[in-house]
PDB file of N, CA and C in Angstrom:
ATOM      1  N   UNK A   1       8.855   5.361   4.012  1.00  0.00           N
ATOM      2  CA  UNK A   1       8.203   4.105   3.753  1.00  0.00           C
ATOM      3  C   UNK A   1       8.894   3.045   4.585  1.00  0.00           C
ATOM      4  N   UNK A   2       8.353   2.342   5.339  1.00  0.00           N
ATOM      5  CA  UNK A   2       8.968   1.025   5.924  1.00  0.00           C
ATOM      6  C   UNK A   2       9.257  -0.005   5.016  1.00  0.00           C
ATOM      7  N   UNK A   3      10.400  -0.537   5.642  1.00  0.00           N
ATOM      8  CA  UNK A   3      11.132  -1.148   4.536  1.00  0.00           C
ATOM      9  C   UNK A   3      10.289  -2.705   4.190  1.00  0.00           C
ATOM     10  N   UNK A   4       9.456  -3.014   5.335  1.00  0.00           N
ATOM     11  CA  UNK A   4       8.621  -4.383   5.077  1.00  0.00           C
ATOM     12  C   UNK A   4       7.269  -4.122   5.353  1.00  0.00           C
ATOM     13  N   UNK A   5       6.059  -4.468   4.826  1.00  0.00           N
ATOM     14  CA  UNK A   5       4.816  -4.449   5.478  1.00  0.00           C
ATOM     15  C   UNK A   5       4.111  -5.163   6.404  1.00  0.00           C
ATOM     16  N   UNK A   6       3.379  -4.611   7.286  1.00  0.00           N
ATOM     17  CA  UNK A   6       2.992  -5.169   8.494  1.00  0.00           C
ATOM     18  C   UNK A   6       1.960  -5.824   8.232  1.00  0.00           C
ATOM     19  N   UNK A   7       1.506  -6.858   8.952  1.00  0.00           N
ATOM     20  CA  UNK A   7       0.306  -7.778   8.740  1.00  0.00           C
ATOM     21  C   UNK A   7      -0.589  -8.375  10.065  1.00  0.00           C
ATOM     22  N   UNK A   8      -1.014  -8.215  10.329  1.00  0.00           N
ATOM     23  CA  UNK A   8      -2.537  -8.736  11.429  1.00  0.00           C
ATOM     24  C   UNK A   8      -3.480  -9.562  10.769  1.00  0.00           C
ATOM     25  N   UNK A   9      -3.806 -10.492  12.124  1.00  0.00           N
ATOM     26  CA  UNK A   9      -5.358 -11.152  11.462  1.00  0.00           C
ATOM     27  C   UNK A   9      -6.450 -10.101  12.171  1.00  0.00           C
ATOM     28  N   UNK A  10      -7.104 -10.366  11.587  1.00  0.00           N
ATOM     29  CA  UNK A  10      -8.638  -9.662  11.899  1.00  0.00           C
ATOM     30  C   UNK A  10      -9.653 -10.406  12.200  1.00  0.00           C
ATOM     31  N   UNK A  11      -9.919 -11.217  12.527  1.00  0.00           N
ATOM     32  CA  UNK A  11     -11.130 -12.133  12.439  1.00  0.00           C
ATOM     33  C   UNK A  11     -10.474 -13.007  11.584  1.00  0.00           C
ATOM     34  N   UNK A  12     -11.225 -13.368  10.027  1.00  0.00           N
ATOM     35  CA  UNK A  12     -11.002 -13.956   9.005  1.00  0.00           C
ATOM     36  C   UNK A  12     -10.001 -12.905   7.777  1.00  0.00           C
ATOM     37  N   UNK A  13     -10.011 -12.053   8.561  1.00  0.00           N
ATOM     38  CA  UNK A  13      -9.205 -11.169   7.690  1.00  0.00           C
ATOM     39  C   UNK A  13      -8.066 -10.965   7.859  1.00  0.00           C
ATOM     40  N   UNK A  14      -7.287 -10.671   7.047  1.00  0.00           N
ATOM     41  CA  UNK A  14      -5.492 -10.727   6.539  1.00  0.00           C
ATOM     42  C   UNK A  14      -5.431  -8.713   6.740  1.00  0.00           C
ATOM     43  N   UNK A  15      -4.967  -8.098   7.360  1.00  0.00           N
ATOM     44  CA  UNK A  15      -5.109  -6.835   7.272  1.00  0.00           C
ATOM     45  C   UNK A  15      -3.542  -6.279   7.087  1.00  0.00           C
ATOM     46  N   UNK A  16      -3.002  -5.277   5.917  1.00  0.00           N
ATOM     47  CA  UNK A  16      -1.975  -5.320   5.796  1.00  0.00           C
ATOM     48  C   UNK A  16      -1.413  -3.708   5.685  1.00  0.00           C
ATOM     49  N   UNK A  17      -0.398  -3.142   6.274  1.00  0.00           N
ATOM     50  CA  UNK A  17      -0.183  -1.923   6.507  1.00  0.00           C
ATOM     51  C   UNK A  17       0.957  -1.932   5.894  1.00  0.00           C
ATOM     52  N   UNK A  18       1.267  -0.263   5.339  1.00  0.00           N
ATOM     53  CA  UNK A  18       2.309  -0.080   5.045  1.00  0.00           C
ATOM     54  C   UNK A  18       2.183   1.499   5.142  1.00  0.00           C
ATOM     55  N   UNK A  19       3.222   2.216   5.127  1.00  0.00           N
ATOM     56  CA  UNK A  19       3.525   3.975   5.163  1.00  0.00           C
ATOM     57  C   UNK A  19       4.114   4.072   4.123  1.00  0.00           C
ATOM     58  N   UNK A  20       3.510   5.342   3.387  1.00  0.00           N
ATOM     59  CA  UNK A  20       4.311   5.687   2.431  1.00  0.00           C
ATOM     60  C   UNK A  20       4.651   7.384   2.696  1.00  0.00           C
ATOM     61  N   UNK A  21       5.850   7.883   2.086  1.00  0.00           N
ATOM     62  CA  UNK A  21       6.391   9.568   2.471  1.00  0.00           C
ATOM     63  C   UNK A  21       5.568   9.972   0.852  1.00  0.00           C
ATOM     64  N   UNK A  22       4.476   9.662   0.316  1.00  0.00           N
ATOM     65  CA  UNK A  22       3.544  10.361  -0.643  1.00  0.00           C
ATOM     66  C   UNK A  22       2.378  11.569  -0.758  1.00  0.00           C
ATOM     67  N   UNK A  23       2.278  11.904  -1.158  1.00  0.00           N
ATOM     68  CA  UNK A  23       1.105  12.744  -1.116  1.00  0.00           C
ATOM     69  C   UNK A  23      -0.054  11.897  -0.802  1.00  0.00           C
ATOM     70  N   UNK A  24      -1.375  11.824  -0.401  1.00  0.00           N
ATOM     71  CA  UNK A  24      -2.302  11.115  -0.788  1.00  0.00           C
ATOM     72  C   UNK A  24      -2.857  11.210  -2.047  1.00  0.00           C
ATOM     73  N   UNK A  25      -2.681  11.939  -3.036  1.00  0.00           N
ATOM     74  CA  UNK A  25      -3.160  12.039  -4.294  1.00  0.00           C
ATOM     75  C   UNK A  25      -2.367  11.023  -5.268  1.00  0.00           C
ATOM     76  N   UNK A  26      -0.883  10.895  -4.590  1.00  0.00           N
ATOM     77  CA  UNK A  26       0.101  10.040  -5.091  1.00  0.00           C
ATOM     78  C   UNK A  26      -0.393   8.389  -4.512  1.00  0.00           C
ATOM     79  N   UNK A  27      -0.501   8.225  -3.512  1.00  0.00           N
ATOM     80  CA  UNK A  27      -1.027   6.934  -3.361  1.00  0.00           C
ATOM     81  C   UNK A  27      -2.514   6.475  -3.885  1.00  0.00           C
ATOM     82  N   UNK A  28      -3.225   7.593  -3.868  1.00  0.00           N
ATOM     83  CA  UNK A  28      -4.573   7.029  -4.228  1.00  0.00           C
ATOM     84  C   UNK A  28      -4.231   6.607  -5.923  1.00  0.00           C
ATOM     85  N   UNK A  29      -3.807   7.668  -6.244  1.00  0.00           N
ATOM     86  CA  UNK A  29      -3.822   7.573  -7.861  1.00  0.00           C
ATOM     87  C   UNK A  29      -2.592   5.512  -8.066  1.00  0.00           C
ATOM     88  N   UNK A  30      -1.587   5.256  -7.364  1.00  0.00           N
ATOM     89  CA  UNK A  30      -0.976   3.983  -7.401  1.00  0.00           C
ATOM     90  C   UNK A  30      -2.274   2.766  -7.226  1.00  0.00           C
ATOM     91  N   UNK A  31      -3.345   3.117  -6.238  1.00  0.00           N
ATOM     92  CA  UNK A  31      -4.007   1.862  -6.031  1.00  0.00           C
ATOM     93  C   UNK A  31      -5.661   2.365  -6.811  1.00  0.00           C
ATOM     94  N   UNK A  32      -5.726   2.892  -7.944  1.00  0.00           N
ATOM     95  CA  UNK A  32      -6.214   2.658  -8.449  1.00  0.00           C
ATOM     96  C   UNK A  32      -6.014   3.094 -10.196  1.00  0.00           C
ATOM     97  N   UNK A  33      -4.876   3.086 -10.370  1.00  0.00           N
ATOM     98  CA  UNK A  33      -4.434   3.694 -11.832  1.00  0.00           C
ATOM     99  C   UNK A  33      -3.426   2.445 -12.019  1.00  0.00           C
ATOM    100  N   UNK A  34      -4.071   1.273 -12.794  1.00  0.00           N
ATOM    101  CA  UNK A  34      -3.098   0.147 -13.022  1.00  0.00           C
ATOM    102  C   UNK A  34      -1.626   0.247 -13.286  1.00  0.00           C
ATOM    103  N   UNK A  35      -1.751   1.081 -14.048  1.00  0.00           N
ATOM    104  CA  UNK A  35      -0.243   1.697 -14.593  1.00  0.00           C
ATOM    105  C   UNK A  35       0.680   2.117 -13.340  1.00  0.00           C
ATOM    106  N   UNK A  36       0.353   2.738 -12.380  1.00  0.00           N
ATOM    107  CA  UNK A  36       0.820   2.940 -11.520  1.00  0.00           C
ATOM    108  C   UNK A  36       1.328   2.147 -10.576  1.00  0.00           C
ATOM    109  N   UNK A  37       0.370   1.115 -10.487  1.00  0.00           N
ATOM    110  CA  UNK A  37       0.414  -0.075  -9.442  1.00  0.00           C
ATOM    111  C   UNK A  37       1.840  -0.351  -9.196  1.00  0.00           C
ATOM    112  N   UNK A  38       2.398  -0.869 -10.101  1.00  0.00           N
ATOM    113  CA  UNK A  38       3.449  -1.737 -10.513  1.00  0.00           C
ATOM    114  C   UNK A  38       4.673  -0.641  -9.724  1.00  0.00           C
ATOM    115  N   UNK A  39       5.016   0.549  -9.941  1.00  0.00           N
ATOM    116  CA  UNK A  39       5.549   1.703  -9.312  1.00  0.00           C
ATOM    117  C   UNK A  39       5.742   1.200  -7.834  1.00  0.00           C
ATOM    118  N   UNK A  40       4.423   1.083  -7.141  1.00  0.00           N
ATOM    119  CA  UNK A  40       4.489   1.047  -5.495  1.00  0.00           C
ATOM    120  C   UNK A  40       4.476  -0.299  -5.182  1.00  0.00           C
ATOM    121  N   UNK A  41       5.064  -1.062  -5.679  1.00  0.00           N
ATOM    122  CA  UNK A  41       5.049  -2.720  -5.693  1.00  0.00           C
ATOM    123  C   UNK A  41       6.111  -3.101  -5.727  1.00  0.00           C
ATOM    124  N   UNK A  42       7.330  -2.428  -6.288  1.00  0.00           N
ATOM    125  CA  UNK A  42       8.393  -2.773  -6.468  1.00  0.00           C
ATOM    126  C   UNK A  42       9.459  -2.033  -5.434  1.00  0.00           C
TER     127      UNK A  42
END
């Protein structure tokens, strides 16, 4: 995981990257399982 997240404009858009060393089942389930959220946020 990089230690800061990256950010671009897009047009009007804010576009924001980050890597994680997760499964994708592990990240999908963080950005949409509230409970989880808080986990990959901190």
């Amino acid at each position: 995981m990089t230690a800061q997240p990256t950010g671009r404009l897009r047009g009007n858009d804010l576009v924001l990257s980050r890597r994680f060393r997760a499964s994708m089942e592990d990240v999908w389930t963080s950005i949409t399982d509230p409970e989880s959220t808080a986990r990959w946020l901190m």
